[in-house]
Protein backbone atom coordinates (compact mmCIF):
# COMPACT_ATOMS: atom_id res chain seq x y z
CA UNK A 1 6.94 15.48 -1.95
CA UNK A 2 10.75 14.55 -0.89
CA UNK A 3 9.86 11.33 -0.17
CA UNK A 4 7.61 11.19 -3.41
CA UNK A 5 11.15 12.28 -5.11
CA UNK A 6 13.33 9.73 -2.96
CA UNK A 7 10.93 6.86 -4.23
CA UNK A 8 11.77 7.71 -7.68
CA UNK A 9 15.19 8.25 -8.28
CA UNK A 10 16.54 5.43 -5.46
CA UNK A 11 13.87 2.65 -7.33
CA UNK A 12 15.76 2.35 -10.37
CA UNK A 13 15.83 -1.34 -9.81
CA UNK A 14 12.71 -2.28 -7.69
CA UNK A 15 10.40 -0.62 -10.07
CA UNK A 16 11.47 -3.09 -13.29
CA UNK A 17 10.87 -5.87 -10.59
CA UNK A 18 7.34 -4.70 -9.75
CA UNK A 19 6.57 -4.22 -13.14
CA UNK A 20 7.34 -8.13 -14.34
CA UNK A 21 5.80 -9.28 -11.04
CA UNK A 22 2.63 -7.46 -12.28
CA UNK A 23 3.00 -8.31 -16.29
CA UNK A 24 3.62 -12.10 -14.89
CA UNK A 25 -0.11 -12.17 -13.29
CA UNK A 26 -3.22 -12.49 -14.76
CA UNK A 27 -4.83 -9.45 -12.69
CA UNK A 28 -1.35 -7.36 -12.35
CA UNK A 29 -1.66 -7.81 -16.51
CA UNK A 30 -4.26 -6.20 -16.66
CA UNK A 31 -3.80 -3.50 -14.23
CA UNK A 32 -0.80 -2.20 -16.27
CA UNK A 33 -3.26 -2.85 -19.31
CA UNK A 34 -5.94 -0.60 -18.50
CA UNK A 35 -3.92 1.46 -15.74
CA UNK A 36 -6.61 2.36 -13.56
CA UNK A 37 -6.47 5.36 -11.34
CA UNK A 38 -7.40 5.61 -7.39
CA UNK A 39 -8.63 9.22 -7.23
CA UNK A 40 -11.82 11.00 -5.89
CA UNK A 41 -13.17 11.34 -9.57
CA UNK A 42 -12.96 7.94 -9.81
CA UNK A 43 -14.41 6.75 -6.55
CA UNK A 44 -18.09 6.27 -6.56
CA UNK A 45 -17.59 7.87 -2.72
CA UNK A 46 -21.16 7.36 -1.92
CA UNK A 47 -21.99 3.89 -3.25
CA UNK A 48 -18.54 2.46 -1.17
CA UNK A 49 -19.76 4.29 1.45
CA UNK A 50 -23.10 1.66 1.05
CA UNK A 51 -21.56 -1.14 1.24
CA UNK A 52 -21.03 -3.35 4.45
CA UNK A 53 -18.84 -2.81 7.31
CA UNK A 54 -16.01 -5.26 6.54
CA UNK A 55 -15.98 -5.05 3.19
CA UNK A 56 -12.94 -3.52 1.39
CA UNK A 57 -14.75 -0.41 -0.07
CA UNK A 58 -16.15 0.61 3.43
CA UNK A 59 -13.24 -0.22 5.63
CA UNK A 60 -11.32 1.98 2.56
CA UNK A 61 -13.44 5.01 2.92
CA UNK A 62 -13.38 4.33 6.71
CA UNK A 63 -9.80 4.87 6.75
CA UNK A 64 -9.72 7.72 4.32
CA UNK A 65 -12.69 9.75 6.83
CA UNK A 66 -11.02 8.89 10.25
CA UNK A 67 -7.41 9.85 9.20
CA UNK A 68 -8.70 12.71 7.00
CA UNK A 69 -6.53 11.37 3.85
CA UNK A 70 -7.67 11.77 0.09
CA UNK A 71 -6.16 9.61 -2.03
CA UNK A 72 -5.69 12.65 -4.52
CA UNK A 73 -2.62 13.94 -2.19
CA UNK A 74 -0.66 11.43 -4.10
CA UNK A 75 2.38 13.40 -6.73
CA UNK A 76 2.39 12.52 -10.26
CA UNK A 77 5.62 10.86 -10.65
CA UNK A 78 8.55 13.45 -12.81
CA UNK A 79 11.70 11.10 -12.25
CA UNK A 80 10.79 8.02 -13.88
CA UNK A 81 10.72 8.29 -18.05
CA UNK A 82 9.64 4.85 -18.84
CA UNK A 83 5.90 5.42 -18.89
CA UNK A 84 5.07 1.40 -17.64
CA UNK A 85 6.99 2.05 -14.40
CA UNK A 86 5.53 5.60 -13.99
CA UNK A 87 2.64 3.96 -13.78
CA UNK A 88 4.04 1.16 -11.49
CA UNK A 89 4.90 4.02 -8.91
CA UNK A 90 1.84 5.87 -9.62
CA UNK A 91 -0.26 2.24 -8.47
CA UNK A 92 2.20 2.15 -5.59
CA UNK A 93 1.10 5.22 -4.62
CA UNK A 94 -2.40 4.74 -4.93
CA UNK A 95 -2.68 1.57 -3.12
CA UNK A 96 -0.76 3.17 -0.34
CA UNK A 97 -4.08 3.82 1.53
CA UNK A 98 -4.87 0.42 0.46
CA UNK A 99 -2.26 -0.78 2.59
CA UNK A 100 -2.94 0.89 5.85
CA UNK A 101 -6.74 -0.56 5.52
CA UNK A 102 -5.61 -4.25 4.95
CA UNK A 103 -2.60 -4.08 7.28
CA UNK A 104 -5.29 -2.34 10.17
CA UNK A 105 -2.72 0.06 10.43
CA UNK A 106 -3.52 4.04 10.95
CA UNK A 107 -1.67 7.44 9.81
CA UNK A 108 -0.14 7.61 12.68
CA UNK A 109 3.91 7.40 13.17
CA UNK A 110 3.92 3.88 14.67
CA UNK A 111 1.44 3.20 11.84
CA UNK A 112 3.32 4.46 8.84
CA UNK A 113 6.51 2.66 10.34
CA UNK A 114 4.61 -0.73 10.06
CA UNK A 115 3.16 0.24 6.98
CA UNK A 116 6.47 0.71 5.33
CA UNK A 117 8.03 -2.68 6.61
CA UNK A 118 5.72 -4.78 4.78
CA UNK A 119 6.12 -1.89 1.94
CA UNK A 120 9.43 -2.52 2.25
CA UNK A 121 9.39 -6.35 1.92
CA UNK A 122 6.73 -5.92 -0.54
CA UNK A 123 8.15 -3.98 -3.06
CA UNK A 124 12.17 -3.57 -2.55
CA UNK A 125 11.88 0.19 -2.93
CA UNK A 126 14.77 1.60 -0.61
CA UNK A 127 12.52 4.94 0.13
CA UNK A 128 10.35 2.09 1.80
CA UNK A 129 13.18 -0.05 3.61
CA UNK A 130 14.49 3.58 4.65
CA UNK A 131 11.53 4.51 6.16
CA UNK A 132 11.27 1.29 8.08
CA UNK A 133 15.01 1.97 9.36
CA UNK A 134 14.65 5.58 10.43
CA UNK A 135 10.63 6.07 11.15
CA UNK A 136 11.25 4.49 14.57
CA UNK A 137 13.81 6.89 15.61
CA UNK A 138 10.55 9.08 16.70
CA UNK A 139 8.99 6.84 18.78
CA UNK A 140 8.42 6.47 22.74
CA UNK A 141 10.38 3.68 24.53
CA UNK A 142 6.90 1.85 25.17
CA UNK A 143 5.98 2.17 21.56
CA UNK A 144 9.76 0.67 20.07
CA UNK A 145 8.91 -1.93 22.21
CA UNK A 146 5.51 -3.49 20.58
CA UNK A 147 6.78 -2.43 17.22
CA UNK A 148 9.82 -4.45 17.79
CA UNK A 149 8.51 -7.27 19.37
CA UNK A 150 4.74 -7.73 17.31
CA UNK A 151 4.17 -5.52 14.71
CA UNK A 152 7.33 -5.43 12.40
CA UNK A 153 7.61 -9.23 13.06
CA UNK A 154 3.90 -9.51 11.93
CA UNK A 155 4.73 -7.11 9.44
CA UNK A 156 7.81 -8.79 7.67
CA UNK A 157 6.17 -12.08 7.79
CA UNK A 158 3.25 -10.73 6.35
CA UNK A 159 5.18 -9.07 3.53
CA UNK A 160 7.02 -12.01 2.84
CA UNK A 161 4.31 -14.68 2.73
CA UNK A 162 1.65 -12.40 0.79
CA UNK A 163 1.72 -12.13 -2.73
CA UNK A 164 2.30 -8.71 -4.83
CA UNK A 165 0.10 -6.38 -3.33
CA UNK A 166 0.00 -4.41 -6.64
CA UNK A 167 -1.88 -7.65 -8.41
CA UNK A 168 -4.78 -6.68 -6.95
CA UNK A 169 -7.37 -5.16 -9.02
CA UNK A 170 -8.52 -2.92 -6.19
CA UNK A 171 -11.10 -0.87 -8.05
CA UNK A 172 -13.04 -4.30 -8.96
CA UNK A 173 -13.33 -5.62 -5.36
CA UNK A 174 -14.62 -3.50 -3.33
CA UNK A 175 -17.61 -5.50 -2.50
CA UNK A 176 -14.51 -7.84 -1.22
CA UNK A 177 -14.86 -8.74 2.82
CA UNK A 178 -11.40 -7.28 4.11
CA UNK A 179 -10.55 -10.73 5.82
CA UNK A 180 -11.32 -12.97 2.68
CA UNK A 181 -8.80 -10.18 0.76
CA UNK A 182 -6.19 -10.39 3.74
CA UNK A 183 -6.61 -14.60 3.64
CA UNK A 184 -6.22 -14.22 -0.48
CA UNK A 185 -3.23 -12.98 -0.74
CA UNK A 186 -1.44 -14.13 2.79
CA UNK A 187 -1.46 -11.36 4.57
CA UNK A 188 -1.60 -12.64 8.33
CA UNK A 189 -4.34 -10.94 10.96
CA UNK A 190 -3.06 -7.71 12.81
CA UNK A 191 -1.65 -8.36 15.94
């Protein structure tokens, strides 16, 4: 919930940024149009469950059943009063999972730090960039080591060359292959 907090009140800037990234694009237009929602009672659980291993959907409700994550865990925002970017953090939020399935990347410490970078490069949001600084400072010797040599690499140069993450129209692509999604929008294969 802290972090939740810290996302809020330290994105005072990054969040008007998001939000003309997304009203610039087509898709990202219509995302803050309609302002879908990525919750259990609106995930047909057993028809993404269906569809093929690869595809988006599946590899999504993979992630959610192997790390034991619901995508309802995610706080309402309560710091941000412009109602367009509460829903801006709301989506970040919600495609957080999102994230960790196209990035490969599980719940796990060295996971969440990678997670972040791109986060980080992604969206500008210092709760992001600060949890790429100080995640690491939990981590074995061995585990520093391929972080700092291939994954945030991979990571910031995925983040930089893909386009906004939140432009994606998640909800209406879940039939989506994973790798044709990655290619899409430049996000590089995981080390």
């Amino acid at each position: 919930d802290m972090v939740a907090v810290l996302g809020e009140t330290t994105g005072c800037l990054a969040l008007p940024n998001l939000r003309d990234k997304m009203k610039n694009h087509p898709e990202g237009y219509r995302i803050l149009q309609e302002r879908p929602r990525i919750r259990l009672s609106t995930l047909d659980m057993a028809r993404l469950q269906g569809l093929p291993d690869g595809s988006l959907g599946r590899e999504y409700v993979r992630f959610l059943e192997d790390n034991k994550v619901s995508p309802d865990t995610r706080m309402p925002p309560k710091f941000v009063d412009d109602e367009e970017l509460a829903y801006v953090i709301q989506r970040y939020r919600e495609v957080h999972d999102l994230m960790h399935t196209l990035l490969g990347m599980p719940t796990n410490m060295l996971g969440e730090v990678v997670v972040k970078w791109f986060e980080a490069i992604q969206t500008g949001l210092p709760m992001c960039v600060l949890g790429a600084a100080f995640g690491p400072v939990r981590l074995s010797t061995r585990k520093l080591q391929v972080l700092a040599t291939e994954l945030v690499p991979w990571a910031i140069r995925s983040g930089l060359n893909s386009s906004c993450v939140l432009n994606i129209y998640y909800e209406q692509r879940w039939e989506q292959p994973v790798e044709s999604l990655r290619e899409e929008l430049g996000i590089f294969p995981p080390p």
